[in-house]
N, C-alpha and C. Protein backbone atom coordinates (compact mmCIF):
# COMPACT_ATOMS: atom_id res chain seq x y z
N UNK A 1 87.68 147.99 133.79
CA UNK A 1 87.80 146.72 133.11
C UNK A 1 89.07 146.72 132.28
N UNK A 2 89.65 145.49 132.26
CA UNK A 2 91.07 145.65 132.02
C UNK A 2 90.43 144.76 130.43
N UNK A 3 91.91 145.22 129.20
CA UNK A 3 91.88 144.41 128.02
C UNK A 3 92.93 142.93 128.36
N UNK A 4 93.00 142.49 129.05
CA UNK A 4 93.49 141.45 130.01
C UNK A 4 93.11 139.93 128.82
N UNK A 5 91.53 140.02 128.64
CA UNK A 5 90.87 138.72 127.88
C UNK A 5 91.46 138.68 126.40
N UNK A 6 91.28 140.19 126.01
CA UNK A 6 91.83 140.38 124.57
C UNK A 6 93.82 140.24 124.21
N UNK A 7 93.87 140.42 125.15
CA UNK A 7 95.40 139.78 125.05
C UNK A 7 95.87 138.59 125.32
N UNK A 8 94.66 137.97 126.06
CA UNK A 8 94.92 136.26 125.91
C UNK A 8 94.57 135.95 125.07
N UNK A 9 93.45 136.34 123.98
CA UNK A 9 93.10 135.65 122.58
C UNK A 9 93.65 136.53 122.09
N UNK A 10 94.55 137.23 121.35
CA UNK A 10 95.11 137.64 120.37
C UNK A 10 96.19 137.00 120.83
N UNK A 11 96.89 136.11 121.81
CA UNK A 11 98.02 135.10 121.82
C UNK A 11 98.13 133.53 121.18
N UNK A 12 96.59 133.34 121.41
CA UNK A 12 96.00 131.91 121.25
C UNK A 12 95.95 131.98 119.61
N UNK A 13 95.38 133.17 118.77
CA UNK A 13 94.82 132.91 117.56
C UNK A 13 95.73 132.99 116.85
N UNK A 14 95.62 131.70 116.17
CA UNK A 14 96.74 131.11 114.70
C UNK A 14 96.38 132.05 113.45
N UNK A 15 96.87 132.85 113.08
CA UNK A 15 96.36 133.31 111.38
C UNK A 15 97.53 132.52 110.63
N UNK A 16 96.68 132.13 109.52
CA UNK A 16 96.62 131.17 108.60
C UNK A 16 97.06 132.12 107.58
N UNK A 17 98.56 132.28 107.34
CA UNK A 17 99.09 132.93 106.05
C UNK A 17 99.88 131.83 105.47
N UNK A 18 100.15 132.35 104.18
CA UNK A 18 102.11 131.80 103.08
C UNK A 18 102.85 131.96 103.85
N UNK A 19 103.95 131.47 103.64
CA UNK A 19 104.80 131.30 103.87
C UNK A 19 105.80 132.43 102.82
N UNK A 20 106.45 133.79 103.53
CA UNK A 20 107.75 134.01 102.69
C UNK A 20 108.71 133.10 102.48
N UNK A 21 109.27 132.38 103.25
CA UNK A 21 110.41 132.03 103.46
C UNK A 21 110.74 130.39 103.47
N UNK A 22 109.64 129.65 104.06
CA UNK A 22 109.16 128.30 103.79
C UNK A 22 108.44 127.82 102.27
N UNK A 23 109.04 128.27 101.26
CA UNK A 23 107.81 127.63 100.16
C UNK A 23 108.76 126.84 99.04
N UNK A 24 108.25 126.46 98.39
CA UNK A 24 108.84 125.75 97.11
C UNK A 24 107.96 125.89 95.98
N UNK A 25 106.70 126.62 96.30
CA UNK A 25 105.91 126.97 94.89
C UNK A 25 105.29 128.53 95.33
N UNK A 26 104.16 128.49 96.55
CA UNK A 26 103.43 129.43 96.72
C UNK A 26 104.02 129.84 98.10
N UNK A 27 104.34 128.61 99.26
CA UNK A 27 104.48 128.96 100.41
C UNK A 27 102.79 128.72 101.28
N UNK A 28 102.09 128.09 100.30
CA UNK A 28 100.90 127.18 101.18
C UNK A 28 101.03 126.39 102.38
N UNK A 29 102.50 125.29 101.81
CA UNK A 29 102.20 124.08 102.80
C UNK A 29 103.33 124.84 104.11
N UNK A 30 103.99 125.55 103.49
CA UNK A 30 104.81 125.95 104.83
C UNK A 30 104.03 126.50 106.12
N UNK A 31 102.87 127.83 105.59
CA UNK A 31 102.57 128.33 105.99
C UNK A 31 101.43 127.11 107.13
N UNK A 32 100.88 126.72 106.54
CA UNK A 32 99.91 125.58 107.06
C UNK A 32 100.76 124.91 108.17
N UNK A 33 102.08 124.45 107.49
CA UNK A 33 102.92 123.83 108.53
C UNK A 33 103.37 124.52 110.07
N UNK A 34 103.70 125.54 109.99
CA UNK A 34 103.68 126.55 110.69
C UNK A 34 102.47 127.09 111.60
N UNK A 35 101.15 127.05 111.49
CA UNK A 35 100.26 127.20 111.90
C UNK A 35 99.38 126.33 112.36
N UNK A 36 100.13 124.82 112.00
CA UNK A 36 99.30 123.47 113.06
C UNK A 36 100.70 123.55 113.75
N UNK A 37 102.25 123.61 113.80
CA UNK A 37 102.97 123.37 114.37
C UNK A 37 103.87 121.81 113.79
N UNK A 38 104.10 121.68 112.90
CA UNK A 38 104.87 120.52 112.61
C UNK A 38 105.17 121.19 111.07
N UNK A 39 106.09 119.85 111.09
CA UNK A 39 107.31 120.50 109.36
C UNK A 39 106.43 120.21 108.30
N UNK A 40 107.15 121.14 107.68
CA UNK A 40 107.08 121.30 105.98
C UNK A 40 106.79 120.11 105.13
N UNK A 41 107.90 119.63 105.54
CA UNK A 41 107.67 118.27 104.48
C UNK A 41 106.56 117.25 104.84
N UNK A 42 106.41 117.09 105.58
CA UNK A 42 105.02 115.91 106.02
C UNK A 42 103.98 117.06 105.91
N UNK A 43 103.53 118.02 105.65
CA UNK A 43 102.63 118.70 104.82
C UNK A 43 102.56 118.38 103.04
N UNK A 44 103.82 118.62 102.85
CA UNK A 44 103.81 118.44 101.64
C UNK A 44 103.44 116.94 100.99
N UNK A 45 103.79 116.37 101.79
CA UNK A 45 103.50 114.35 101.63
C UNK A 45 102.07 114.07 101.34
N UNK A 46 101.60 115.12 102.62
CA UNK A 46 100.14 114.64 102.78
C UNK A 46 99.86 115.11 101.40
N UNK A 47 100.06 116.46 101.15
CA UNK A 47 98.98 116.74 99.86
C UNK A 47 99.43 116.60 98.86
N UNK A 48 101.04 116.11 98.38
CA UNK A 48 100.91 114.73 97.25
C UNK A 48 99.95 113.64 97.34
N UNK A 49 100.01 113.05 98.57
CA UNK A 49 99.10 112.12 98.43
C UNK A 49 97.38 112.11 98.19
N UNK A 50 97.10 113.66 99.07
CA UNK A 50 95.83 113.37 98.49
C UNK A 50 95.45 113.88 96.93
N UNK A 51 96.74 114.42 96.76
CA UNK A 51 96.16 114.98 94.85
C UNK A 51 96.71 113.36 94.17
N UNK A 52 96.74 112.40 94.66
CA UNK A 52 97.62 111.09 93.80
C UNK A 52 96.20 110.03 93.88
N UNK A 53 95.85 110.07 95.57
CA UNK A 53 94.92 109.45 95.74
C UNK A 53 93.39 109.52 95.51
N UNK A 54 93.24 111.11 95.71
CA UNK A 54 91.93 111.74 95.90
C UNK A 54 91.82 112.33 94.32
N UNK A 55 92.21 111.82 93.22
CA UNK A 55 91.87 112.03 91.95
C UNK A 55 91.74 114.02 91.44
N UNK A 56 93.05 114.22 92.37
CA UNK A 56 93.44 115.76 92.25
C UNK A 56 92.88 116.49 92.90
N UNK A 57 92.38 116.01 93.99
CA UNK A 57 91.24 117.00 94.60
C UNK A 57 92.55 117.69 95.26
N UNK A 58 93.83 117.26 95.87
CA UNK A 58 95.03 118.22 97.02
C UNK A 58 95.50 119.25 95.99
N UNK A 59 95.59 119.01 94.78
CA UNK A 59 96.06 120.19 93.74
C UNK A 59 94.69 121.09 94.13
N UNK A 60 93.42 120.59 93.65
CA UNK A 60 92.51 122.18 93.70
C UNK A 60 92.72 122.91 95.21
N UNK A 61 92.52 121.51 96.25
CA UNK A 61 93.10 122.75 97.18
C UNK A 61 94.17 123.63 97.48
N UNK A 62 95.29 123.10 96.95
CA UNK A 62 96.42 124.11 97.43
C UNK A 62 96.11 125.23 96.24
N UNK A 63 95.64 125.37 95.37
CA UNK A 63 95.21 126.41 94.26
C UNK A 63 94.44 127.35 94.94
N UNK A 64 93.10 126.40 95.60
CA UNK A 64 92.39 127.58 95.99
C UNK A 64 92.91 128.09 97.05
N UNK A 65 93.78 127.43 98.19
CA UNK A 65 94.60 128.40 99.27
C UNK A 65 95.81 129.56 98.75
N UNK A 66 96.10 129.07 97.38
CA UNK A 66 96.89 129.67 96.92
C UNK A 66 96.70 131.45 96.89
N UNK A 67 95.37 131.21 95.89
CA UNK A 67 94.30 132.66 95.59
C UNK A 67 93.98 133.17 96.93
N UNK A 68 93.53 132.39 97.54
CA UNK A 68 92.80 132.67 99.13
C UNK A 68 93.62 133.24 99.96
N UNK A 69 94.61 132.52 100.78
CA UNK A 69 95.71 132.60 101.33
C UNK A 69 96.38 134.31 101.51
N UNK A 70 96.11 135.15 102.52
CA UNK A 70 97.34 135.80 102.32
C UNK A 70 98.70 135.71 102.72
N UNK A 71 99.53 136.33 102.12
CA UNK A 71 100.90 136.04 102.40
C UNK A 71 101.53 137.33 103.81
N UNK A 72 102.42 136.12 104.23
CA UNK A 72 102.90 136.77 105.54
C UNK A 72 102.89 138.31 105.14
N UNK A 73 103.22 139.01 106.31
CA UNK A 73 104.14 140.33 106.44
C UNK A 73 105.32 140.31 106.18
């Protein structure tokens, strides 16, 4: 039996780190950006808007991804 399956899913699976090199505070939204595949900045839009709209709820989250989150290699 070949590891054939396990090298197609260890290609497929996104890990969800920071960003070294993409950040402007923690390296949350880069990293996020990076791991759905689209830019930085329309990450960052969105979660101004939902900490503007959603009565701060996009601040607690990028806090708690902050703590959560590990950071790249």
């Amino acid at each position: 039996m070949s590891n054939d399956i396990f090298d197609q899913t260890r290609e497929t699976v996104r890990k969800f780190r920071r960003s070294r090199t993409d950040r402007m505070v923690a390296g949350v939204c880069g990293g996020l950006a990076r791991s759905l595949g689209v830019d930085a900045p329309l990450v960052r839009v969105i979660l101004v808007a939902a900490t503007l709209l959603g009565f701060g709820t996009g601040a607690l989250i990028y806090l708690a991804c902050w703590i959560l989150m590990p950071e790249e290699a």
